[in-house]
Protein backbone atom coordinates (compact mmCIF):
# COMPACT_ATOMS: atom_id res chain seq x y z
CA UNK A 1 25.82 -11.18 2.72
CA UNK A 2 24.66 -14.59 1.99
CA UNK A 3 21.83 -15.75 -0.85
CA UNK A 4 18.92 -17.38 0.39
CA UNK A 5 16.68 -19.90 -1.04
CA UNK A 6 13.49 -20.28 0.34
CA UNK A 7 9.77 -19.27 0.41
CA UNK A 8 8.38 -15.49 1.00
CA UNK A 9 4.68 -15.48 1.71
CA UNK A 10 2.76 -12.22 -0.35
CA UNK A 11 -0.65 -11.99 -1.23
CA UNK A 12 -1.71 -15.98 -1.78
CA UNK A 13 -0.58 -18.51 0.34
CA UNK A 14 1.78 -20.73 -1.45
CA UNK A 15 0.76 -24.22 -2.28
CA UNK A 16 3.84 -25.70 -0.28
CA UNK A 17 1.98 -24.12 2.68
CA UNK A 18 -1.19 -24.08 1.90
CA UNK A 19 -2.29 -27.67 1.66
CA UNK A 20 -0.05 -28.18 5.09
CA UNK A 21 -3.67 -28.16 8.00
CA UNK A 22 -1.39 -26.01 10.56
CA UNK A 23 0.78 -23.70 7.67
CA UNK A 24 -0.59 -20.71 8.50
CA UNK A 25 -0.36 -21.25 12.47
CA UNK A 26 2.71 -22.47 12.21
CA UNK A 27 3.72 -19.18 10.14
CA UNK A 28 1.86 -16.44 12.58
CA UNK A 29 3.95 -18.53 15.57
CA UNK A 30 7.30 -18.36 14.05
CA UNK A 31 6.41 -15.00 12.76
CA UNK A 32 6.32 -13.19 16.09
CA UNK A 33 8.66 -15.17 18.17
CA UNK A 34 11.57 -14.38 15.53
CA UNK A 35 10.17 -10.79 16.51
CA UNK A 36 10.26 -11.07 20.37
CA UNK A 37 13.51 -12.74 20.64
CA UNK A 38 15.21 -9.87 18.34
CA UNK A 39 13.99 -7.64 20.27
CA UNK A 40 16.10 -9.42 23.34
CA UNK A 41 19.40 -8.79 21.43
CA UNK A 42 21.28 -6.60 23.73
CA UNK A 43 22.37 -3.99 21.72
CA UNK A 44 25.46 -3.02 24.14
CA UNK A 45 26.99 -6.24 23.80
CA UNK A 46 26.70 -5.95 20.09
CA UNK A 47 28.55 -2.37 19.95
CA UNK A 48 25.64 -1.19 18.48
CA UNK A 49 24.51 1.54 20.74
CA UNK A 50 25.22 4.45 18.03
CA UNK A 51 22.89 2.98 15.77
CA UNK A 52 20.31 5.35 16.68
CA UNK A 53 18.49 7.41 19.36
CA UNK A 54 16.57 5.63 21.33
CA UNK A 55 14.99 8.60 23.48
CA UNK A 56 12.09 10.32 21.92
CA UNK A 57 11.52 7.69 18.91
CA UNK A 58 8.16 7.70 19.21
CA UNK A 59 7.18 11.49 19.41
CA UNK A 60 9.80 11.53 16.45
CA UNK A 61 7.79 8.96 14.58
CA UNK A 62 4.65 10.71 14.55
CA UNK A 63 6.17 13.77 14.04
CA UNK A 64 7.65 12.22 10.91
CA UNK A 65 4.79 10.67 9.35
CA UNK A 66 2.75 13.89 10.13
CA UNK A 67 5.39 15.84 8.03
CA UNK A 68 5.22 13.17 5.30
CA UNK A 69 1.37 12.85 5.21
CA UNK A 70 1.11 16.98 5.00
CA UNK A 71 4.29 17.10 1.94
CA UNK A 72 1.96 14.07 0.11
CA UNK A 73 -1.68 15.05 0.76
CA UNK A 74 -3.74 16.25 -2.08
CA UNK A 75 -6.35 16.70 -0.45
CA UNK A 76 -7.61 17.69 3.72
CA UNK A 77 -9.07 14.84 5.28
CA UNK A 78 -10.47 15.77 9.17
CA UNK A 79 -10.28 11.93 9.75
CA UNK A 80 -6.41 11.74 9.35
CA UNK A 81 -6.03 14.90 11.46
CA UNK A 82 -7.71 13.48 14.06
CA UNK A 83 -5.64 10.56 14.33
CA UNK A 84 -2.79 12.58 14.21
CA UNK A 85 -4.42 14.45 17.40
CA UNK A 86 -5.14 11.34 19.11
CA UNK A 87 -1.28 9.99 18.84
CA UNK A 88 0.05 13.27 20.15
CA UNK A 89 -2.24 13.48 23.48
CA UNK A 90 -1.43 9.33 23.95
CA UNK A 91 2.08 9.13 23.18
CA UNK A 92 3.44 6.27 26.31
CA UNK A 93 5.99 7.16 28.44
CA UNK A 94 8.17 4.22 28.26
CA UNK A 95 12.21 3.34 28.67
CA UNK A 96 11.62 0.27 26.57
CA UNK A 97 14.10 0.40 24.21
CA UNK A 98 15.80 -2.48 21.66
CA UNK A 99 17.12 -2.89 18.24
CA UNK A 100 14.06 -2.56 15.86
CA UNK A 101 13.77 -3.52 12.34
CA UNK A 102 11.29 -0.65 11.77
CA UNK A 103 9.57 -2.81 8.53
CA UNK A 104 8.96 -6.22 9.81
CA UNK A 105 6.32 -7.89 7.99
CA UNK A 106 4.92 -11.35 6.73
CA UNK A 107 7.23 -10.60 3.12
CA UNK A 108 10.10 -9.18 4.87
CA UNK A 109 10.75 -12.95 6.01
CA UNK A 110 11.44 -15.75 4.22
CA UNK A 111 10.58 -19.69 5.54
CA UNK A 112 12.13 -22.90 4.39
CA UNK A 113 10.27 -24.29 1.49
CA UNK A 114 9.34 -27.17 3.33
CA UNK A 115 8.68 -26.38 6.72
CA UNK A 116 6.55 -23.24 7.14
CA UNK A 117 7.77 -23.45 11.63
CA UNK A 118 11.33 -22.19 10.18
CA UNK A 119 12.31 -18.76 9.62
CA UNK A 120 15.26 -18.49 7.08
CA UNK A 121 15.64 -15.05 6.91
CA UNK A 122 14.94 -11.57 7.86
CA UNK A 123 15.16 -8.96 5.05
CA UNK A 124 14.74 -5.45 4.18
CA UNK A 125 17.41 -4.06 7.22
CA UNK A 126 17.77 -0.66 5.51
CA UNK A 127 15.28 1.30 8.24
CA UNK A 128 17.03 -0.74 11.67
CA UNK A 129 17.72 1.10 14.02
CA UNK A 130 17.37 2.07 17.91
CA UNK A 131 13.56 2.43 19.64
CA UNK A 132 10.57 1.50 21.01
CA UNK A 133 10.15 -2.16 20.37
CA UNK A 134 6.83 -2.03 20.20
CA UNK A 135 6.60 0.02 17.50
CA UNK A 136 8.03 -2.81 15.42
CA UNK A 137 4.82 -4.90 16.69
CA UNK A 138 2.23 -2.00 15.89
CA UNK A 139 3.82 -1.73 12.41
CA UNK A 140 3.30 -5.68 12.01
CA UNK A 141 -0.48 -5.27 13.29
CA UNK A 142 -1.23 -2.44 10.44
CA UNK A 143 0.03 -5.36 7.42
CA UNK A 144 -1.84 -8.33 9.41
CA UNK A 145 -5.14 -9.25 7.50
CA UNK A 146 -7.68 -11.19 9.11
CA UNK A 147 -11.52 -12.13 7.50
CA UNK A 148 -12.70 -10.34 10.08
CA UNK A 149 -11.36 -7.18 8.41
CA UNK A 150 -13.63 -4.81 5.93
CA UNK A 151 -13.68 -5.75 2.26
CA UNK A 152 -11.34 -3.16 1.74
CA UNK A 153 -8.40 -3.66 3.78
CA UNK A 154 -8.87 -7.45 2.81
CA UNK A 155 -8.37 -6.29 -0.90
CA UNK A 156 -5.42 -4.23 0.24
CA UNK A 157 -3.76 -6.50 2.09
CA UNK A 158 -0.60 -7.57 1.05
CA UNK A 159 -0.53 -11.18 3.09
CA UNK A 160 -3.23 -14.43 2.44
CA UNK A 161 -6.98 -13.85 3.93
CA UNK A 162 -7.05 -17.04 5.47
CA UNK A 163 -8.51 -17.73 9.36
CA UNK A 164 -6.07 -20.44 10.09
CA UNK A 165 -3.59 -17.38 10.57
CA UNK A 166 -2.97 -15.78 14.45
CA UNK A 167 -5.68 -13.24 15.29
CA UNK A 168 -4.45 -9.66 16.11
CA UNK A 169 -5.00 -10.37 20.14
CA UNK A 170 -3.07 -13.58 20.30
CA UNK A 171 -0.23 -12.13 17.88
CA UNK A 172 0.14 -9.66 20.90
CA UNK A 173 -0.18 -12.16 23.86
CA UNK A 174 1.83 -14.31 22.14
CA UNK A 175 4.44 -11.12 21.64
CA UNK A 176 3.86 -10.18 25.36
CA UNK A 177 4.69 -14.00 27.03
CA UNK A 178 7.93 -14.24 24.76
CA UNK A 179 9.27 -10.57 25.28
CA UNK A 180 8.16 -9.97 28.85
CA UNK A 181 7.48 -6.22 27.46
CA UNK A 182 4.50 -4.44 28.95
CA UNK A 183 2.10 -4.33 25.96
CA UNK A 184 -0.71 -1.98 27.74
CA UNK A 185 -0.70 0.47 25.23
CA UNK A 186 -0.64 -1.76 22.21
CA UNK A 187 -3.25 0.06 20.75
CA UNK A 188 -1.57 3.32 20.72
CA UNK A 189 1.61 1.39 18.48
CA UNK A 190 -1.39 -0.18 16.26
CA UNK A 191 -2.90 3.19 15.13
CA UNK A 192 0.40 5.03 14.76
CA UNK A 193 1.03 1.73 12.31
CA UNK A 194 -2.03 2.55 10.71
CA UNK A 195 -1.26 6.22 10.36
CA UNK A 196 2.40 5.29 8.92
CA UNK A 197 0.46 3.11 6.39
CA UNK A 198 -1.93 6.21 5.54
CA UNK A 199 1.17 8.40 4.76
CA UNK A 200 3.09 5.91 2.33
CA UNK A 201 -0.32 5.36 0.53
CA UNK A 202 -0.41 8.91 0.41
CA UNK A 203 3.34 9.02 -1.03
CA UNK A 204 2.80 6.55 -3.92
CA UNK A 205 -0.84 8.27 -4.89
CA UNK A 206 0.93 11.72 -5.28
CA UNK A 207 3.46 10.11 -7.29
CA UNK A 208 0.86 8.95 -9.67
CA UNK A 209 -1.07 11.84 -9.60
CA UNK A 210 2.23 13.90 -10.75
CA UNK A 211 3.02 11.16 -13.41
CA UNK A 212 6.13 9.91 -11.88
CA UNK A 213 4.51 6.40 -11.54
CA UNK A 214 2.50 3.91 -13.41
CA UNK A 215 1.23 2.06 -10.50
């Protein structure tokens, strides 16, 4: 393990990036090509290929957050079933398969402090495993924030508001050109990254409602 010095982007841009005209460009670009090209590591050559299970992920996924989201609800909400519904009857039938971070997201990375086009460091490893690669990209659409966005994911968001950033679409062409991956169903990978984001909310409100947390 080695310490890194550098700059993670949260909620404001910082001013090292911020007064810089192409930051945020430069940012969404580096952002998902460090993305693509990990998910060209071959994981065979690595000796990696009992790091998990790559057959199945998916269904195992929304399984998952369905168990998480019924242990956490306090209340029934018809909308979230139905979004569980809709993942089960469009689940893809793909064999594409890589190494996966499983939490890659604008403050899981960290940039040189002077150069927001270089990508220090990757952090937060603890979920990586074997699946769907595109499940890494749906998970990144769910964070991404654009002004386009309602009021209220904007005041969710955990990454700057700021149109100079990579719209949704051209995060995904942009993903697709690098990785060669067949991104058809992107939009299944984006809602299942929405309904993983609806289950931790649902985690961390329970936990407050019980008293075990502040915030």
């Amino acid at each position: 393990m080695e310490r890194k010095v550098g700059t993670v982007i949260r909620k404001e841009l910082p001013e090292n990036f911020y007064n810089k005209k192409n930051g945020p460009e430069l940012i969404s670009e580096q952002l998902i090509k460090t993305l693509a090209e990990f998910h060209q590591v071959d994981y065979s050559d690595l000796g990696l290929d009992n790091l998990g299970k790559p057959s199945g992920f998916v269904e195992r996924q929304v399984a998952g957050w369905k168990k998480r989201w019924d242990n956490a609800k306090h209340q029934d909400l018809d909308s979230v079933e139905e979004i569980y519904n809709w993942l089960i009857k469009n689940i893809p039938n793909t064999n594409q398969f890589s190494i996966i971070h499983n939490d890659y997201k604008l403050d899981n990375v960290m940039f040189d402090h002077g150069d927001p086009g270089k990508i220090i460091a990757v952090f937060d490893w603890d979920m990586c495993t074997l699946g769907d690669p595109l499940c890494d990209l749906g998970s990144l659409l769910s964070y991404w924030c654009t002004p386009s966005d309602s009021v209220l994911f904007q005041q969710a968001s955990t990454m700057p508001v700021d149109e100079r950033f990579y719209s949704r679409n051209r995060l995904v062409e942009e993903y697709a050109t690098i990785s060669g991956y067949d991104i058809s169903n992107i939009r299944f990978y984006h809602v299942l990254g929405l309904y993983r984001l609806i289950g931790i909310a649902a985690q961390i409100y329970i936990r407050f409602l019980r008293g075990q947390t502040k915030d």
